[in-house]
PDB file of N, CA and C in Angstrom:
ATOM      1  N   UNK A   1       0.834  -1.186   0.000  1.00  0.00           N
ATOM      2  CA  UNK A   1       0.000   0.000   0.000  1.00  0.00           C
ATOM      3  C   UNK A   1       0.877   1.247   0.000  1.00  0.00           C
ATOM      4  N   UNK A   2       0.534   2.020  -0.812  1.00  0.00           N
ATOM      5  CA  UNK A   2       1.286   3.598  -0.507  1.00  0.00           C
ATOM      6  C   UNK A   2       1.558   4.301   0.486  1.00  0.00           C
ATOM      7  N   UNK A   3       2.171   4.470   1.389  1.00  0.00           N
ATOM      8  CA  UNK A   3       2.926   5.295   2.587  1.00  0.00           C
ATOM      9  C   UNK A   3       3.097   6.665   2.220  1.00  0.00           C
ATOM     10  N   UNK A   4       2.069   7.718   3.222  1.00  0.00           N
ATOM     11  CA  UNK A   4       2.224   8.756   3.343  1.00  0.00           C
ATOM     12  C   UNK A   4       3.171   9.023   4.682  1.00  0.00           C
ATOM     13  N   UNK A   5       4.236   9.827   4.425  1.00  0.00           N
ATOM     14  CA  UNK A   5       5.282  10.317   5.827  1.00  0.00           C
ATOM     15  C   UNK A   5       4.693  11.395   5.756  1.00  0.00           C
ATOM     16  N   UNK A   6       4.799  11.669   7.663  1.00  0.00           N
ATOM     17  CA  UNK A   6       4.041  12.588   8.028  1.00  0.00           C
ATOM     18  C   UNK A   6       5.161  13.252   9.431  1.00  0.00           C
ATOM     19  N   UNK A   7       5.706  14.549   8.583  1.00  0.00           N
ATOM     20  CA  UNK A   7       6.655  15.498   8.802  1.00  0.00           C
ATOM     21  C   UNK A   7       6.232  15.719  10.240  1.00  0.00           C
ATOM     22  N   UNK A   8       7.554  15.858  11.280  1.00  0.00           N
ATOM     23  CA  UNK A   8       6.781  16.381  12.728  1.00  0.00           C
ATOM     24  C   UNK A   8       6.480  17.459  13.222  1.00  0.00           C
ATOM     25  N   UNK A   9       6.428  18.595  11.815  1.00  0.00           N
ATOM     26  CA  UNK A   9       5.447  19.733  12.503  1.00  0.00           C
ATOM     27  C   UNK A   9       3.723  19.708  12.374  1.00  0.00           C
ATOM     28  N   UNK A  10       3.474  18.317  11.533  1.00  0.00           N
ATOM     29  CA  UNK A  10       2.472  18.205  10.731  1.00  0.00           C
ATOM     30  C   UNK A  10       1.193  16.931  11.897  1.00  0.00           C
ATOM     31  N   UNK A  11       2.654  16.013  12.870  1.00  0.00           N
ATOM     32  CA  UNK A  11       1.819  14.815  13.596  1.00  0.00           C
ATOM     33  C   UNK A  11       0.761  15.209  14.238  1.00  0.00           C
ATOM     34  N   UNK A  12       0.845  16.596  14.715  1.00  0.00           N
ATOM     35  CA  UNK A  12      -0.471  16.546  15.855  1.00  0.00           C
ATOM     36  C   UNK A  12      -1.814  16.376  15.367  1.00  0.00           C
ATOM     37  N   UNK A  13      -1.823  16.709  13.863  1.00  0.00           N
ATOM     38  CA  UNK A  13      -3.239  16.377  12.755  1.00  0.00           C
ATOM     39  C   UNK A  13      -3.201  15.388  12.346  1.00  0.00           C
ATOM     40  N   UNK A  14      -2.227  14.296  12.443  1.00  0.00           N
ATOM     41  CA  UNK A  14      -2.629  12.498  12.133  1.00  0.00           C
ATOM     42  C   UNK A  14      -2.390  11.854  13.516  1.00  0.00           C
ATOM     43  N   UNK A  15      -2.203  12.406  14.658  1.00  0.00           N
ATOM     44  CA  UNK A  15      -2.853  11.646  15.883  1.00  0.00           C
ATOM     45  C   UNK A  15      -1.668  11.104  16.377  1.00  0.00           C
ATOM     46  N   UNK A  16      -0.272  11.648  15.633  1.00  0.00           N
ATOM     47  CA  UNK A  16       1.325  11.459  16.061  1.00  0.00           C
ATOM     48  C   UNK A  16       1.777  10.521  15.457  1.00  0.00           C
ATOM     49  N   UNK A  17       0.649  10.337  14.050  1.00  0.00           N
ATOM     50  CA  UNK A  17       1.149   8.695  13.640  1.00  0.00           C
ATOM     51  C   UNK A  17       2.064   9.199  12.181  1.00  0.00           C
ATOM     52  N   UNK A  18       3.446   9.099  12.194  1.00  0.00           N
ATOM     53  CA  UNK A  18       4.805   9.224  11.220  1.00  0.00           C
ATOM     54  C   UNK A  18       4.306   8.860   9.918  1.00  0.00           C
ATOM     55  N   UNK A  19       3.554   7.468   9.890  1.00  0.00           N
ATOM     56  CA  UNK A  19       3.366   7.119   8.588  1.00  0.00           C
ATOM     57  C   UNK A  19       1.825   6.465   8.334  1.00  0.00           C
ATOM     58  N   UNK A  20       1.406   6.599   7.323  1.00  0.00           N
ATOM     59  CA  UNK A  20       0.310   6.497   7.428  1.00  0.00           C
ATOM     60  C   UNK A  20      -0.348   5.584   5.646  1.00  0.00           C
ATOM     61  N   UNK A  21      -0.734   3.915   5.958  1.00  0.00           N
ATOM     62  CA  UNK A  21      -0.554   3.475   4.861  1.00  0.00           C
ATOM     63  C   UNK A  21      -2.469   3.160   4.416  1.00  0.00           C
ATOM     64  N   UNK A  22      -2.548   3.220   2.819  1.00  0.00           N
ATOM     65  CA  UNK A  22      -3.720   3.505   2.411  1.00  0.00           C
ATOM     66  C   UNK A  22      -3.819   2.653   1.321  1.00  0.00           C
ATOM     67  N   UNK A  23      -4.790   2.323   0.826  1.00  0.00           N
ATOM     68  CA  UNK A  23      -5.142   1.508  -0.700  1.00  0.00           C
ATOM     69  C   UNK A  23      -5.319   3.068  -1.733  1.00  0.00           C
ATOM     70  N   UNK A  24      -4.472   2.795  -2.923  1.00  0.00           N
ATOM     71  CA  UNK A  24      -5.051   3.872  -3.052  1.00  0.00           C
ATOM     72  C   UNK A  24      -4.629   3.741  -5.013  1.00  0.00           C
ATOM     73  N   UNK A  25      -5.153   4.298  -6.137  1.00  0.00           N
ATOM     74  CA  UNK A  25      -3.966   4.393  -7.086  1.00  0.00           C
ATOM     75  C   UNK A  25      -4.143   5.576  -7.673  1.00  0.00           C
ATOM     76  N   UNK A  26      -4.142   6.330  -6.918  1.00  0.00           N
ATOM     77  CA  UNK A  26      -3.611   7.910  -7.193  1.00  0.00           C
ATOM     78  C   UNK A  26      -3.427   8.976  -6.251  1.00  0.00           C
ATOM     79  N   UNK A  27      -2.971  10.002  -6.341  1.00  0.00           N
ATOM     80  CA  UNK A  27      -2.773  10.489  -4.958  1.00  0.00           C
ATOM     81  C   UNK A  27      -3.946  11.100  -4.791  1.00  0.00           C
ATOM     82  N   UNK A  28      -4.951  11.718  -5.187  1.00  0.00           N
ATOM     83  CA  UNK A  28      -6.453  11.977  -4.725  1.00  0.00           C
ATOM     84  C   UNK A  28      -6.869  10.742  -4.020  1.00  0.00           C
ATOM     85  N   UNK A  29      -6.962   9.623  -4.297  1.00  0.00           N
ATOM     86  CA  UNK A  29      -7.545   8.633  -3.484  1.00  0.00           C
ATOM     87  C   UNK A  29      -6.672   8.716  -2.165  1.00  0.00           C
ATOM     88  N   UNK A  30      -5.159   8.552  -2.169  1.00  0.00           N
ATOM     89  CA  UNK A  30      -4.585   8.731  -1.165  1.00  0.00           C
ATOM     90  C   UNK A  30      -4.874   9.679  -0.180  1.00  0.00           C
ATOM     91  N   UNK A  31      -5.267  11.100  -0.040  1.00  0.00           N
ATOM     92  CA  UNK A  31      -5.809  11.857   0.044  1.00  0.00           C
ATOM     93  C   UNK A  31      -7.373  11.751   0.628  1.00  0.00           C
ATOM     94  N   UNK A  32      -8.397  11.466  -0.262  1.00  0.00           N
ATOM     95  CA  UNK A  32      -9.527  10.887   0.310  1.00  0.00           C
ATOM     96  C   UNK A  32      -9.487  10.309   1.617  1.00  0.00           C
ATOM     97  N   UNK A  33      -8.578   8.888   0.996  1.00  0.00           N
ATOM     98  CA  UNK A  33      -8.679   7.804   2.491  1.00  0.00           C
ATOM     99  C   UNK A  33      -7.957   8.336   3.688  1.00  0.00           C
ATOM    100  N   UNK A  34      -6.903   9.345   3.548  1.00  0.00           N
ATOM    101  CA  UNK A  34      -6.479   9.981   4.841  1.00  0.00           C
ATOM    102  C   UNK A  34      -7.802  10.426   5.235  1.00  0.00           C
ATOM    103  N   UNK A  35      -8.206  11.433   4.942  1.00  0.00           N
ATOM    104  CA  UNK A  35      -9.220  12.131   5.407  1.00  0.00           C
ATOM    105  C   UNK A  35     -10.765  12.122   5.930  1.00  0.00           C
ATOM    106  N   UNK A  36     -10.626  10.340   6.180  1.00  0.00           N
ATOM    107  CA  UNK A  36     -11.350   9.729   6.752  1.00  0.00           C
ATOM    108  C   UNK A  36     -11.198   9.893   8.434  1.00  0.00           C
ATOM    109  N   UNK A  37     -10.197   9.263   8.683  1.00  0.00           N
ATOM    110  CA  UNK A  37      -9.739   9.385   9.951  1.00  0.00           C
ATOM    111  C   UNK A  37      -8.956  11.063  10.462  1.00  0.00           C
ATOM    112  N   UNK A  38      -8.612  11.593   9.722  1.00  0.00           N
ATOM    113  CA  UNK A  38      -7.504  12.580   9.633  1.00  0.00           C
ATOM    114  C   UNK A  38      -7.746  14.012   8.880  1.00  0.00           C
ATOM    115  N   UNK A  39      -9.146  14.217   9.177  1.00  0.00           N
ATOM    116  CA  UNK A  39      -9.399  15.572   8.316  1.00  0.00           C
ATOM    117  C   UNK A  39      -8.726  16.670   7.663  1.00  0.00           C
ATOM    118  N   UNK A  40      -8.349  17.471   9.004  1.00  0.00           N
ATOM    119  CA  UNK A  40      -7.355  18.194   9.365  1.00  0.00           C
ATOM    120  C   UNK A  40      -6.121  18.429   9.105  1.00  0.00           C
ATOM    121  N   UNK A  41      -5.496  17.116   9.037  1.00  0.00           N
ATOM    122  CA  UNK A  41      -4.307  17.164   8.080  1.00  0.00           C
ATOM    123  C   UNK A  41      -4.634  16.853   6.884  1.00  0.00           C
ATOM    124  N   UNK A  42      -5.610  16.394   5.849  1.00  0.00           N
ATOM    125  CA  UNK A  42      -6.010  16.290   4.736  1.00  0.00           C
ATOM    126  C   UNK A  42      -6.247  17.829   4.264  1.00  0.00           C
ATOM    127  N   UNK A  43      -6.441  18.848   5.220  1.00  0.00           N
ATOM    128  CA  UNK A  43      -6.944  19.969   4.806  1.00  0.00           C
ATOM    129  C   UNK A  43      -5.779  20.710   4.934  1.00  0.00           C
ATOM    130  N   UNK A  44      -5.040  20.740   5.453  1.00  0.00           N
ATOM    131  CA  UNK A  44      -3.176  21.479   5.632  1.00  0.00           C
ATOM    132  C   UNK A  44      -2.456  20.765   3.983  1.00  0.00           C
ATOM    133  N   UNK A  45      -3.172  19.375   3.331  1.00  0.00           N
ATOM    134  CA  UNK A  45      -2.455  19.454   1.974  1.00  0.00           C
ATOM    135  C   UNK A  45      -3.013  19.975   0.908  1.00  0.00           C
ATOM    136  N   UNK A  46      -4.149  19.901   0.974  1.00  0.00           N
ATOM    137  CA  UNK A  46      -5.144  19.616  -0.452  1.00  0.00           C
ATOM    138  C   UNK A  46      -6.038  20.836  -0.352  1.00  0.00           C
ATOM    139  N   UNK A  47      -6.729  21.584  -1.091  1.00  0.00           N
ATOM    140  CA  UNK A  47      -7.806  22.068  -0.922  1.00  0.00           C
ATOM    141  C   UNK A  47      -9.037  22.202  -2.597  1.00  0.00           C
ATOM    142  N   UNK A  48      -9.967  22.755  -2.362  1.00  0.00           N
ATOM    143  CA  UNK A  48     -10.756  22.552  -3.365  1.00  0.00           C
ATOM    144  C   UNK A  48     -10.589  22.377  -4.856  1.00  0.00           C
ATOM    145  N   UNK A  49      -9.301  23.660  -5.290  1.00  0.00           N
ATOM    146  CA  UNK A  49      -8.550  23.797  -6.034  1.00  0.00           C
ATOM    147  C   UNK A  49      -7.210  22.144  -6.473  1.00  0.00           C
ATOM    148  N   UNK A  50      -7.070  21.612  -5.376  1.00  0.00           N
ATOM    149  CA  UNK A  50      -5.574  20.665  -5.734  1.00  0.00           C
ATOM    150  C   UNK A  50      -4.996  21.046  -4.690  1.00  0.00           C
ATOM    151  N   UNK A  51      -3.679  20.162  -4.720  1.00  0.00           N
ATOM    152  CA  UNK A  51      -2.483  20.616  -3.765  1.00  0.00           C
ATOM    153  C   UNK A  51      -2.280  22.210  -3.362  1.00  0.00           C
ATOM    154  N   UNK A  52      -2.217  22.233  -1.703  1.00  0.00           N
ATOM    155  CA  UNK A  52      -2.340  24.130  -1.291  1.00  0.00           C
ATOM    156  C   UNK A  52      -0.601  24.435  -1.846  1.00  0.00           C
ATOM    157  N   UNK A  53      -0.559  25.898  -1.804  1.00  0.00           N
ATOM    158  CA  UNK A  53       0.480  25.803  -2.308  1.00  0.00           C
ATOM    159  C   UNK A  53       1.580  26.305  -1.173  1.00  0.00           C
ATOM    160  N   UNK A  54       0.981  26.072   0.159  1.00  0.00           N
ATOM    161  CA  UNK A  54       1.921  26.487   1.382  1.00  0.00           C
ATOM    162  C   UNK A  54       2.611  25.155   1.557  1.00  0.00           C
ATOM    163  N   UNK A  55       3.062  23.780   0.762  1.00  0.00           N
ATOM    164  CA  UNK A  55       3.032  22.531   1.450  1.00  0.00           C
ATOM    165  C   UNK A  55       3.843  21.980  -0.007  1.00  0.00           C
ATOM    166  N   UNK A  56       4.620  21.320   0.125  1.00  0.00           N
ATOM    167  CA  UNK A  56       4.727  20.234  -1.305  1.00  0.00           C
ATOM    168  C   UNK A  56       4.669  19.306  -0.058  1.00  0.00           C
ATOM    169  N   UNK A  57       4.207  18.342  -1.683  1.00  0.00           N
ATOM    170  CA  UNK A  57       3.995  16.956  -1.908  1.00  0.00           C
ATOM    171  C   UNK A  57       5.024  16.197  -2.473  1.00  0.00           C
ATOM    172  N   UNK A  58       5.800  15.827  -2.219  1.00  0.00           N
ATOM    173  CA  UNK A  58       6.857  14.455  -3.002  1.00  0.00           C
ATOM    174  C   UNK A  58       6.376  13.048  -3.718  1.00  0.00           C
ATOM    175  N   UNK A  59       6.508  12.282  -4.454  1.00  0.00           N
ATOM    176  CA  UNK A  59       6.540  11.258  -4.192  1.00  0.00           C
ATOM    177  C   UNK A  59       7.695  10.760  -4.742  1.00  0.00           C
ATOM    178  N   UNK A  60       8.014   9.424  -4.176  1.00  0.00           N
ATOM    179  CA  UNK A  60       8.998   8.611  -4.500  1.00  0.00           C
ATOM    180  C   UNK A  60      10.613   9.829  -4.637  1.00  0.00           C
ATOM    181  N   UNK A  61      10.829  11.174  -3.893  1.00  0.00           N
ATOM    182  CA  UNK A  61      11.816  11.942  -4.201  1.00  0.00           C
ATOM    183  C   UNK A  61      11.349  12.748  -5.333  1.00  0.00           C
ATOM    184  N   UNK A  62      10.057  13.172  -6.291  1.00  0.00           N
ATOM    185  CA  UNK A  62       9.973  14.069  -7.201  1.00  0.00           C
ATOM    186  C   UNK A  62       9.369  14.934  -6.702  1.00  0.00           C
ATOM    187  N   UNK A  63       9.677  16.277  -6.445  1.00  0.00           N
ATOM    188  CA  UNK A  63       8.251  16.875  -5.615  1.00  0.00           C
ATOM    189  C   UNK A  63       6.923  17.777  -6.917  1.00  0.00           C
ATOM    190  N   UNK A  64       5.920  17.403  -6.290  1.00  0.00           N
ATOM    191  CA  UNK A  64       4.885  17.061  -7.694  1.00  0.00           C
ATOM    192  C   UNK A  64       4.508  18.942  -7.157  1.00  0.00           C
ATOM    193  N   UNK A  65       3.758  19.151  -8.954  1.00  0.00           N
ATOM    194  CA  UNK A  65       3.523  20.701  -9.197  1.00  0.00           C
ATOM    195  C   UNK A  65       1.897  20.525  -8.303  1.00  0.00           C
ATOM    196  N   UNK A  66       1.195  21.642  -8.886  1.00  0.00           N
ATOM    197  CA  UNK A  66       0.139  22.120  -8.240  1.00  0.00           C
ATOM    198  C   UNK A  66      -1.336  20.869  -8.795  1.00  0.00           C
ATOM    199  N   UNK A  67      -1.197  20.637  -9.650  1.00  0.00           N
ATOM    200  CA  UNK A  67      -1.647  19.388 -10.469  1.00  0.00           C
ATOM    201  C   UNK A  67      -1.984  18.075 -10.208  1.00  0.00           C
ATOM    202  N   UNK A  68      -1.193  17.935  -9.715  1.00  0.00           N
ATOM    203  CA  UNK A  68      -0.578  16.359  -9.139  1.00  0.00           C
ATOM    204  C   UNK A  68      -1.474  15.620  -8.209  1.00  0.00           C
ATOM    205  N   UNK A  69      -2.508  15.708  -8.255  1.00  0.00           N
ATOM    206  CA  UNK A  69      -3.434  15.397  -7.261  1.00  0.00           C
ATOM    207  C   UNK A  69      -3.862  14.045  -8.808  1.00  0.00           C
ATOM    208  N   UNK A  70      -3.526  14.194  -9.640  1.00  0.00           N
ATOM    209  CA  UNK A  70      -4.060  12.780 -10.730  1.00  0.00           C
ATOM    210  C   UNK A  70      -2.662  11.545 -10.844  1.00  0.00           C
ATOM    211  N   UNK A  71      -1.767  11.983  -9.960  1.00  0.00           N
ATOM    212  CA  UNK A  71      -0.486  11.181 -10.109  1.00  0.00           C
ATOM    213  C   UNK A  71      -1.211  10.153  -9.683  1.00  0.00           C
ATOM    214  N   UNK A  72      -0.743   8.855 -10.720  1.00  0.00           N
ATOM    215  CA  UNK A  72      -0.901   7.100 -10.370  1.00  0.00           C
ATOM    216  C   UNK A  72      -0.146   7.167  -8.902  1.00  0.00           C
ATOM    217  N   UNK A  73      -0.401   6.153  -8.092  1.00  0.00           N
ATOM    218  CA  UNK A  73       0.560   5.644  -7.335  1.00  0.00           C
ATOM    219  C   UNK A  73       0.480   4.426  -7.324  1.00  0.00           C
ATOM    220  N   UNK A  74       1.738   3.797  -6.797  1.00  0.00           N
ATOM    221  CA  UNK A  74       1.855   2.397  -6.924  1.00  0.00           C
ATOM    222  C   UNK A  74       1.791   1.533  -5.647  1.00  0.00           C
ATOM    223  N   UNK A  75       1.669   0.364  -5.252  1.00  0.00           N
ATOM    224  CA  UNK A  75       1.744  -0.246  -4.030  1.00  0.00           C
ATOM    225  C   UNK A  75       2.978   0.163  -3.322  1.00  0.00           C
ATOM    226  N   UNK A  76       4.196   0.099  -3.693  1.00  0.00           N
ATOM    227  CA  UNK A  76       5.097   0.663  -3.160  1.00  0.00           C
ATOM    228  C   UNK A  76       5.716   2.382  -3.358  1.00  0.00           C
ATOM    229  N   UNK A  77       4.552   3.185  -3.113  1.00  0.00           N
ATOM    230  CA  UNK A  77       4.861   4.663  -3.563  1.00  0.00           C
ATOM    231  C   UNK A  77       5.190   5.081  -2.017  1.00  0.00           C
ATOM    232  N   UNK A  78       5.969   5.982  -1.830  1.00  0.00           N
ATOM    233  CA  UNK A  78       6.730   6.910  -0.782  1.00  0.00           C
ATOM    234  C   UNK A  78       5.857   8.423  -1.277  1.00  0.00           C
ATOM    235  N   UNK A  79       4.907   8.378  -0.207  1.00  0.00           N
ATOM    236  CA  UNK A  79       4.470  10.176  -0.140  1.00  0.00           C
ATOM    237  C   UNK A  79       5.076  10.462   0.927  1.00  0.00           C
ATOM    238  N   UNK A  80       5.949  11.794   0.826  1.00  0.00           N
ATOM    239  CA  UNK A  80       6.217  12.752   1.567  1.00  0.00           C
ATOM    240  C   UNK A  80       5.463  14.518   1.328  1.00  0.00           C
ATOM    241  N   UNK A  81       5.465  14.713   2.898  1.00  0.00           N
ATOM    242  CA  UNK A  81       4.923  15.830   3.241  1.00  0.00           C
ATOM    243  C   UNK A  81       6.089  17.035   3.505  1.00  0.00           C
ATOM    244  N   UNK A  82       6.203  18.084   2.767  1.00  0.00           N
ATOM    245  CA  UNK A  82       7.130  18.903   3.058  1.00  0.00           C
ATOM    246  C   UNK A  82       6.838  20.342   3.876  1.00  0.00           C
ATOM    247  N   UNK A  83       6.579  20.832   4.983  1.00  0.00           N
ATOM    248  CA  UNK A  83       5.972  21.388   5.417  1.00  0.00           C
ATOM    249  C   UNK A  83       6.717  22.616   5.038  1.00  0.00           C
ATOM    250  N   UNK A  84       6.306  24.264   4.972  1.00  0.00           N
ATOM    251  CA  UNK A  84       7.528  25.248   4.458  1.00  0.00           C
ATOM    252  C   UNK A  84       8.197  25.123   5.821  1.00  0.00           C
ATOM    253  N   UNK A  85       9.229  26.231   5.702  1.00  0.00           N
ATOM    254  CA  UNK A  85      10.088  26.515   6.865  1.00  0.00           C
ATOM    255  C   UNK A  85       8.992  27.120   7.829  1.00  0.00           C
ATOM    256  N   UNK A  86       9.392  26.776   9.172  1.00  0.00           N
ATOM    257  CA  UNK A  86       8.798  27.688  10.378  1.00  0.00           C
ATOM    258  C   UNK A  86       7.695  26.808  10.653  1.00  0.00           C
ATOM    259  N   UNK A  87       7.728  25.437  10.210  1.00  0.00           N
ATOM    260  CA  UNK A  87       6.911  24.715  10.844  1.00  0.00           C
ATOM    261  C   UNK A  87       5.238  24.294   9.941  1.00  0.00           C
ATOM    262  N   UNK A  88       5.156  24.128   9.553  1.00  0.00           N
ATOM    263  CA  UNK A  88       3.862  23.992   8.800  1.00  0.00           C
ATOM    264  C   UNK A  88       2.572  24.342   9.125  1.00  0.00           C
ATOM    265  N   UNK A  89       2.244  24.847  10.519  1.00  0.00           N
ATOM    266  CA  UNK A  89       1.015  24.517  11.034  1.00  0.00           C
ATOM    267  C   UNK A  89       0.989  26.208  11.539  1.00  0.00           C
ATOM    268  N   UNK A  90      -0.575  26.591  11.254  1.00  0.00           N
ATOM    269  CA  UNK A  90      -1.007  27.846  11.548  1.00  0.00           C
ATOM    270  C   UNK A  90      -1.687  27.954  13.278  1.00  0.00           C
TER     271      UNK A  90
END
């Protein structure tokens, strides 16, 4: 399943949990299924528009444009969360 890492200015909105694994084959679904359990931090990445643009998104080491919310992912995909400097969280 795809592994979202979850940066530690970002844990207190997934419940302190580092990594967080999902069925998923794209990163919108990835996305979705966080935001089942995990609203809040679903809403610090994504918003109505696509990816916010206070935050990249990585996967597998590429960090994806504003778009990227249609990227395939694969069973073994690496999402990373890049929070900006100064901590990510308002």
């Amino acid at each position: 399943m795809p592994v979202l890492h979850v940066p530690a200015p970002l844990r207190s909105l997934s419940g302190g949990r580092e990594r967080i694994e999902v069925e998923a084959a794209t990163l919108r679904e990835v996305f979705r299924a966080v935001a089942v359990e995990y609203p809040e931090l679903t809403a610090r990445i994504v918003n109505e528009d696509g990816l916010r643009p206070d935050i990249a998104v990585a996967i597998d080491g590429s960090i994806l444009d504003e778009g990227g919310l249609t990227e395939s992912v694969r069973p073994d995909t690496e999402i990373y969360l890049v929070p900006p400097i100064g901590g990510g969280t308002r």
